[in-house]
N, C-alpha and C. Protein backbone atom coordinates (compact mmCIF):
# COMPACT_ATOMS: atom_id res chain seq x y z
N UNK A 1 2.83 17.87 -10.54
CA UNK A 1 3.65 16.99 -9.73
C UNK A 1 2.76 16.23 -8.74
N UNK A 2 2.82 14.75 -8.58
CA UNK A 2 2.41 13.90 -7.94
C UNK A 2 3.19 13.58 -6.69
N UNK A 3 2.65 13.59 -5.51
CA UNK A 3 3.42 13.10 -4.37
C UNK A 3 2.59 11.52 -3.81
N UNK A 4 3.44 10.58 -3.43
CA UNK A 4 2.77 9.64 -2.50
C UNK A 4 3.91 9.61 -1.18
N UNK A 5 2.90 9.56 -0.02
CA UNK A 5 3.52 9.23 0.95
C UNK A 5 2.70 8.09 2.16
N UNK A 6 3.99 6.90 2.47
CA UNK A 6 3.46 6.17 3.68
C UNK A 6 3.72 6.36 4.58
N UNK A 7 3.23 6.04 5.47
CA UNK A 7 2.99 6.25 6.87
C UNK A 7 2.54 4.79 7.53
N UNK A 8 3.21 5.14 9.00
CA UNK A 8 2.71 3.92 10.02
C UNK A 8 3.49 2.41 9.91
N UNK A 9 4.70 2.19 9.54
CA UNK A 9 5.52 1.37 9.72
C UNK A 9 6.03 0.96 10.79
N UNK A 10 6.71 -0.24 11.05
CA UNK A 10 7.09 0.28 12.48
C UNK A 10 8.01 -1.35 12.80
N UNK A 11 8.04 -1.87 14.18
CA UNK A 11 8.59 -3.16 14.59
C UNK A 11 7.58 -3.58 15.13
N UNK A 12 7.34 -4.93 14.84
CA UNK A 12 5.96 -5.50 15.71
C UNK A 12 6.20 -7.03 15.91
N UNK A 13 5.79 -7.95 17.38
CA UNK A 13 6.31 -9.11 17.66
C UNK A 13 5.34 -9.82 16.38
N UNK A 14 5.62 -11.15 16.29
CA UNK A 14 4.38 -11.91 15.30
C UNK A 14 3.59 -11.90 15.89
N UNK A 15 1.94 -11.96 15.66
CA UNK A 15 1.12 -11.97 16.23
C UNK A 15 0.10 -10.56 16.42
N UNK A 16 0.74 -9.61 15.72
CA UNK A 16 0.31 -8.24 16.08
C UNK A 16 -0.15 -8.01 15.30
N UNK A 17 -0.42 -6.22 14.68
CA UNK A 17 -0.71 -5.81 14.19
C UNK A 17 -0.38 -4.11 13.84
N UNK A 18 -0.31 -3.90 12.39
CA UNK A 18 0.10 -2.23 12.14
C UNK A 18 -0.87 -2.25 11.08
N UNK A 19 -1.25 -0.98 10.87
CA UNK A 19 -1.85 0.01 9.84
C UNK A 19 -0.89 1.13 9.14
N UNK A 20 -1.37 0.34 7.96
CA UNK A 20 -0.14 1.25 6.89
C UNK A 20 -0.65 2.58 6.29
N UNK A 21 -1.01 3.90 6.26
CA UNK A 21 -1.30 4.44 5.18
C UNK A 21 -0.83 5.44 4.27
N UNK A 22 -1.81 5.77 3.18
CA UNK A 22 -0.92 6.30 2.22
C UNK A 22 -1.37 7.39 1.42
N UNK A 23 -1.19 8.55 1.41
CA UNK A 23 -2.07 9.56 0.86
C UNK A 23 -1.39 10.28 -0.28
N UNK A 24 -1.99 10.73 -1.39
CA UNK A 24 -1.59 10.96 -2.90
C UNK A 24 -1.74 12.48 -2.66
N UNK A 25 -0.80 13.34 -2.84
CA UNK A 25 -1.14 14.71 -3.49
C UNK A 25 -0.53 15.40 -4.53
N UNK A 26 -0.75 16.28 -4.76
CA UNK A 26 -0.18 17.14 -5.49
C UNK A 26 -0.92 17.59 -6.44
N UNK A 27 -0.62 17.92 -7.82
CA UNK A 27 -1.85 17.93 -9.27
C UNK A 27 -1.97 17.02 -9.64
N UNK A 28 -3.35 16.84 -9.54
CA UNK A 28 -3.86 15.98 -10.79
C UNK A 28 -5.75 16.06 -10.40
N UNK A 29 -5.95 14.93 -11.33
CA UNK A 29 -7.50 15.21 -11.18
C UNK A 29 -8.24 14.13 -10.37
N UNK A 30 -7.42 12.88 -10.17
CA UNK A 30 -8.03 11.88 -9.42
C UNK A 30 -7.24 10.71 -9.64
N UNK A 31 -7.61 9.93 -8.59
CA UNK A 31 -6.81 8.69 -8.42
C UNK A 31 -7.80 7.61 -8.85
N UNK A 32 -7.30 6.73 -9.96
CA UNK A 32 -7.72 5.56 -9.97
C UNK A 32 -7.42 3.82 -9.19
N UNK A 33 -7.02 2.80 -9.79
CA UNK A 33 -6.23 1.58 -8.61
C UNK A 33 -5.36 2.21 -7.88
N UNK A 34 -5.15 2.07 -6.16
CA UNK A 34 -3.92 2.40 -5.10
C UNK A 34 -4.02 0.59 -5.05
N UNK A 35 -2.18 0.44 -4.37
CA UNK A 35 -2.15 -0.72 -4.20
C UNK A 35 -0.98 -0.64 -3.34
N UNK A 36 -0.90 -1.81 -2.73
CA UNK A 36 0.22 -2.19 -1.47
C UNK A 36 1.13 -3.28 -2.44
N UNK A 37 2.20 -3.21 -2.47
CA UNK A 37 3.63 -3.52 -2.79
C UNK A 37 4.54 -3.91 -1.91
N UNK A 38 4.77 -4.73 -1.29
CA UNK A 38 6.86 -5.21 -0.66
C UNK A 38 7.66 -5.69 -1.24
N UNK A 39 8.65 -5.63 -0.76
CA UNK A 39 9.79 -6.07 -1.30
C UNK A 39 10.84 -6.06 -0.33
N UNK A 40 11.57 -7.55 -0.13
CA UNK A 40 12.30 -8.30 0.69
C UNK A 40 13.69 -7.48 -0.26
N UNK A 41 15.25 -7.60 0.75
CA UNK A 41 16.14 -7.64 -0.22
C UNK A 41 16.57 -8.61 -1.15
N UNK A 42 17.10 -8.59 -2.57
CA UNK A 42 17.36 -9.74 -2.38
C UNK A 42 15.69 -10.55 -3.41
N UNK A 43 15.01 -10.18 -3.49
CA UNK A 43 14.06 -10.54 -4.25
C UNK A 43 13.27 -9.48 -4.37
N UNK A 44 12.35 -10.05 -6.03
CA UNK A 44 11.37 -9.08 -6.52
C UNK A 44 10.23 -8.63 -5.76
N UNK A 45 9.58 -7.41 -6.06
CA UNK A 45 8.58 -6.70 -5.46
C UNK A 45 7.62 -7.37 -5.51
N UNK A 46 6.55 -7.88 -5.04
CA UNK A 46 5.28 -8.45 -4.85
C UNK A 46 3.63 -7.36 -4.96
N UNK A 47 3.23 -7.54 -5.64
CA UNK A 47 2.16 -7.39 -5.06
C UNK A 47 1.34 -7.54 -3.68
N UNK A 48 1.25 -6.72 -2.83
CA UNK A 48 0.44 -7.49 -1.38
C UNK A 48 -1.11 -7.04 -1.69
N UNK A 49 -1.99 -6.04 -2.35
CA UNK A 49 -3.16 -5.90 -2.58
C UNK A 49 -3.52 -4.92 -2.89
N UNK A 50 -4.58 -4.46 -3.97
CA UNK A 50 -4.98 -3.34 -4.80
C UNK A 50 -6.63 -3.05 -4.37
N UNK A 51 -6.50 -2.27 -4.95
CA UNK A 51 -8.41 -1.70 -4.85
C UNK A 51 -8.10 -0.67 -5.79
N UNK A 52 -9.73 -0.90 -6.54
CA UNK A 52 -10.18 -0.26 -7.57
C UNK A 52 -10.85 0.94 -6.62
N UNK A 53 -11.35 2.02 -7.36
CA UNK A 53 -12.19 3.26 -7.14
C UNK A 53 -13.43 2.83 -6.97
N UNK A 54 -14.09 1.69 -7.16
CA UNK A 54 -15.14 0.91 -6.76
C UNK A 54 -15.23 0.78 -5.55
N UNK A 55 -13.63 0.05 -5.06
CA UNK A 55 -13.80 -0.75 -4.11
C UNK A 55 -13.45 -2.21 -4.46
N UNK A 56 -13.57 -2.72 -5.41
CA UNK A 56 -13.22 -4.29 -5.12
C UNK A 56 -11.47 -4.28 -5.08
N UNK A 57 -11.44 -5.51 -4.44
CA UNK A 57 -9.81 -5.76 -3.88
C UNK A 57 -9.53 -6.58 -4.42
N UNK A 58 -8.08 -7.17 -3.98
CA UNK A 58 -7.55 -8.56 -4.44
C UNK A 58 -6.16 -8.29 -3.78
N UNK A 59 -6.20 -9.87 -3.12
CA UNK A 59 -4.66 -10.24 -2.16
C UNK A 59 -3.70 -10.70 -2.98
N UNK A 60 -2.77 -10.78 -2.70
CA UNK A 60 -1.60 -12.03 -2.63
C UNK A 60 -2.37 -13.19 -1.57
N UNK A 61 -1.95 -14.63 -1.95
CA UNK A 61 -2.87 -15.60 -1.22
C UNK A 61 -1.93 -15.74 -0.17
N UNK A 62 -0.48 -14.89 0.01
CA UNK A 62 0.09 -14.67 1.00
C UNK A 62 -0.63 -14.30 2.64
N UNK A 63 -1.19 -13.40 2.26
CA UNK A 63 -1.86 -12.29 3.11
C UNK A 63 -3.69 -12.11 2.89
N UNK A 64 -4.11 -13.11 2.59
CA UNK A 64 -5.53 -13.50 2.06
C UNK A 64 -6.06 -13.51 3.73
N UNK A 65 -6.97 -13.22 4.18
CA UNK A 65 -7.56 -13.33 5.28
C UNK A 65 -6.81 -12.39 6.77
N UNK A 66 -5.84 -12.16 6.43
CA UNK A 66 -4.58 -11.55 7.44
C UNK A 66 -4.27 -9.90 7.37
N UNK A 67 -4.35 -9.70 5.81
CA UNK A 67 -4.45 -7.88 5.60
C UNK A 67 -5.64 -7.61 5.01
N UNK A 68 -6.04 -6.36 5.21
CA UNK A 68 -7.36 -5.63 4.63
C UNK A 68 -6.76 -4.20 3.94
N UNK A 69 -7.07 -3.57 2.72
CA UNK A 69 -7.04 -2.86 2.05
C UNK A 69 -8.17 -2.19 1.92
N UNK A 70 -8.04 -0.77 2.08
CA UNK A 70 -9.65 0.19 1.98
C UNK A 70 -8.61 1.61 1.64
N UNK A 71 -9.75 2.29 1.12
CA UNK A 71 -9.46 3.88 0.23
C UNK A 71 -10.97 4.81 1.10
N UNK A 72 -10.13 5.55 1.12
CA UNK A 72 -10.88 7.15 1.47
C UNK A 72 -10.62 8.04 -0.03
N UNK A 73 -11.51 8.08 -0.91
CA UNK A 73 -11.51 8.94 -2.05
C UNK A 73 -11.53 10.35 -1.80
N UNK A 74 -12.58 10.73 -0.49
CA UNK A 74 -12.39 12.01 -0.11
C UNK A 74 -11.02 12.18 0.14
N UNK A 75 -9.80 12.02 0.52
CA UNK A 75 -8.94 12.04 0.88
C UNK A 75 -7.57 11.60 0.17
N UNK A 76 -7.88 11.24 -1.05
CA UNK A 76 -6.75 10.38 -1.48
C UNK A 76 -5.88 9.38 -0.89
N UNK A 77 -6.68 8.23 -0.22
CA UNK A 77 -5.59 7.89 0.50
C UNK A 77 -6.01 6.27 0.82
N UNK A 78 -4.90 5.45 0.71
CA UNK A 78 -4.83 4.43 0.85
C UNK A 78 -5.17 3.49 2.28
N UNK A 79 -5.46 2.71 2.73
CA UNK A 79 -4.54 2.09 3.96
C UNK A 79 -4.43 0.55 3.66
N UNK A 80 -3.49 -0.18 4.46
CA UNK A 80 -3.81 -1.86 5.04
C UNK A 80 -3.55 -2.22 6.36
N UNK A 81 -4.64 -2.62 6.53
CA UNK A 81 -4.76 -3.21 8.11
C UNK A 81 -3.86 -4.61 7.82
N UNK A 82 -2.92 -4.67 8.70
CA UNK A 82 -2.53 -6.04 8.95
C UNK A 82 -2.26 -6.93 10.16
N UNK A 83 -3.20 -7.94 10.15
CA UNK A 83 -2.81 -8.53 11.26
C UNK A 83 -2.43 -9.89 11.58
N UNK A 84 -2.40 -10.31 12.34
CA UNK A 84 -1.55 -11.46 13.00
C UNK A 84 -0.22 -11.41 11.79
N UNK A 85 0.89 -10.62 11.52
CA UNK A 85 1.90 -10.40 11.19
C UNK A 85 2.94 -11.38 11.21
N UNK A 86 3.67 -11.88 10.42
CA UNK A 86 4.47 -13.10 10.56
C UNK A 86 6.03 -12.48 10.33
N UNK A 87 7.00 -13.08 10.78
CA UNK A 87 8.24 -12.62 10.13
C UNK A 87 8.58 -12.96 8.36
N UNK A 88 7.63 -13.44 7.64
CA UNK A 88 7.81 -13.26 6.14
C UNK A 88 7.26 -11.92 6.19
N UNK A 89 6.78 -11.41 6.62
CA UNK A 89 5.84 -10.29 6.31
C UNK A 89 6.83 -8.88 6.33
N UNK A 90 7.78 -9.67 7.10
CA UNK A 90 9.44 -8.42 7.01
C UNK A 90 9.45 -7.94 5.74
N UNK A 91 9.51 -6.45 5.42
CA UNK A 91 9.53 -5.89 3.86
C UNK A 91 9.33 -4.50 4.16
N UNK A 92 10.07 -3.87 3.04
CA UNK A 92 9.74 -2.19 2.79
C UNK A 92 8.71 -2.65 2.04
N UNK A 93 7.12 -1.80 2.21
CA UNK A 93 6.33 -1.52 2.12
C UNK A 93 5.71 -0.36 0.97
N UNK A 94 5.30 -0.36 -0.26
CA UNK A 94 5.44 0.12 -0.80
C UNK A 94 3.78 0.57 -1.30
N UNK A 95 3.74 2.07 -1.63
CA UNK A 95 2.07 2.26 -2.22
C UNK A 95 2.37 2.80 -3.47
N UNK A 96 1.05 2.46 -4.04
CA UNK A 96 0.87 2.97 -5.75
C UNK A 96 0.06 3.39 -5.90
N UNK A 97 -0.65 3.91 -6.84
CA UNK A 97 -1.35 4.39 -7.06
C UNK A 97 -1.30 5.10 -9.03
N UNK A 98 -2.65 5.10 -9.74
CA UNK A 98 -2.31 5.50 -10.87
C UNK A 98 -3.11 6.64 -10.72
N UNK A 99 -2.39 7.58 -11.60
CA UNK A 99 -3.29 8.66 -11.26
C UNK A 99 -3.73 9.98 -12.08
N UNK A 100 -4.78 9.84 -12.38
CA UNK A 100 -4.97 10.79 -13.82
C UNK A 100 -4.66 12.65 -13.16
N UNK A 101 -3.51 12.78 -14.74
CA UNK A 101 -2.92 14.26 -14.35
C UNK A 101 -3.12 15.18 -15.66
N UNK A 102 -3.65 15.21 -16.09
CA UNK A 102 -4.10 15.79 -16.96
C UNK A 102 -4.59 15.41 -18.37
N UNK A 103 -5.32 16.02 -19.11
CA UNK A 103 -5.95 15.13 -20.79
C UNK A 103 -5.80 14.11 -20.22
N UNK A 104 -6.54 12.83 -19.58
CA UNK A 104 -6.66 11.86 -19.77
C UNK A 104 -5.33 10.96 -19.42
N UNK A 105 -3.89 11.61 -19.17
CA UNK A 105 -3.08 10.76 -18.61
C UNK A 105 -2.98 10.51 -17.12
N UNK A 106 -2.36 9.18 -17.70
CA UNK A 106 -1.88 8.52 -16.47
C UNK A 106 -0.69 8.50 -15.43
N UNK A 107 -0.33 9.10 -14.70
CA UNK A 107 0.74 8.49 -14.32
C UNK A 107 0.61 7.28 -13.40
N UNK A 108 1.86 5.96 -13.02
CA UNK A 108 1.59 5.56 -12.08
C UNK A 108 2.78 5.85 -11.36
N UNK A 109 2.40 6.20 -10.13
CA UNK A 109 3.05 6.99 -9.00
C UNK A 109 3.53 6.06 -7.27
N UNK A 110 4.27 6.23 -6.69
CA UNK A 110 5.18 5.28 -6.13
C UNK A 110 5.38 6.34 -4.53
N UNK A 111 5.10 5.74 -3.31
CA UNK A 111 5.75 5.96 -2.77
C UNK A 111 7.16 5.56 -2.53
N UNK A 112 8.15 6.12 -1.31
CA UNK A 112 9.14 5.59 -0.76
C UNK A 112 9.63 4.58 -0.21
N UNK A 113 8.22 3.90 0.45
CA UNK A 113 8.38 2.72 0.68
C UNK A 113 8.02 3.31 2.48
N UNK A 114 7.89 2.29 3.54
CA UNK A 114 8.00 2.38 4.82
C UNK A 114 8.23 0.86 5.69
N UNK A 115 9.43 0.70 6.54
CA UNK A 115 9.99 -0.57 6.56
C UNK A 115 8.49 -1.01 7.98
N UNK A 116 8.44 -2.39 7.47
CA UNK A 116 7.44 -3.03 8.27
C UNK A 116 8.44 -4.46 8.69
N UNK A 117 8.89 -4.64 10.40
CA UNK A 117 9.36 -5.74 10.81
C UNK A 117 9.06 -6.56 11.99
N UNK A 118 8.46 -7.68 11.29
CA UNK A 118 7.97 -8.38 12.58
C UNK A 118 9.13 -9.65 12.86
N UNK A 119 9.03 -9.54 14.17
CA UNK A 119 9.96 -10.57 14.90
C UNK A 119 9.53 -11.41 15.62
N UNK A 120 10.09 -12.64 15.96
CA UNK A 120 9.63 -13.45 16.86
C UNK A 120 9.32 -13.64 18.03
């Protein structure tokens, strides 16, 4: 059994800033891509940014220069720095992660989500 959980959501004016993170447990043998996910009501889930086990990333050109994505492997665990926050940026917040659980499978695994709302 795979767990993901986020952390660090919160209300923030525009202009600010929160740190999201997200840590994988349970069995398995290791985590490969974690990635940041929102989703507005009312419309589809987005991609907001991934990282490989390398390390290389990739945005939404939404949030290109504005959020940062980094992994602690010791730790299983995700984060995104985000800042100067806009009210599009309003969204449950979502982490992924794929994650090898035994022989060679995969699961890909989902947190709950954690609501992120910025206001004017």
């Amino acid at each position: 059994q795979v767990q993901v959980v986020e952390a660090g959501g919160g209300s923030v004016q525009a202009g600010g800033s929160l740190r999201l993170s997200c840590t994988v447990s349970g069995s398995f043998v290791g985590v490969d891509i974690m990635a940041w996910h929102r989703q507005v009501p009312g419309k589809q889930r987005e991609l907001v940014a991934h990282i490989t086990s390398s390390g290389n990333t990739n945005y939404a050109d939404s949030v290109k220069g504005r959020f940062t994505i980094s992994r602690d492997n010791a730790t299983y665990s995700v984060y995104l720095e985000m800042n100067s926050l806009q009210p599009e940026d309003t969204a449950v917040y979502y982490c992924a992660a794929n994650v090898l659980v035994v022989d060679h499978r995969v699961n890909h695994s989902w947190g709950r989500g954690t609501q992120v709302t910025v206001s004017l």
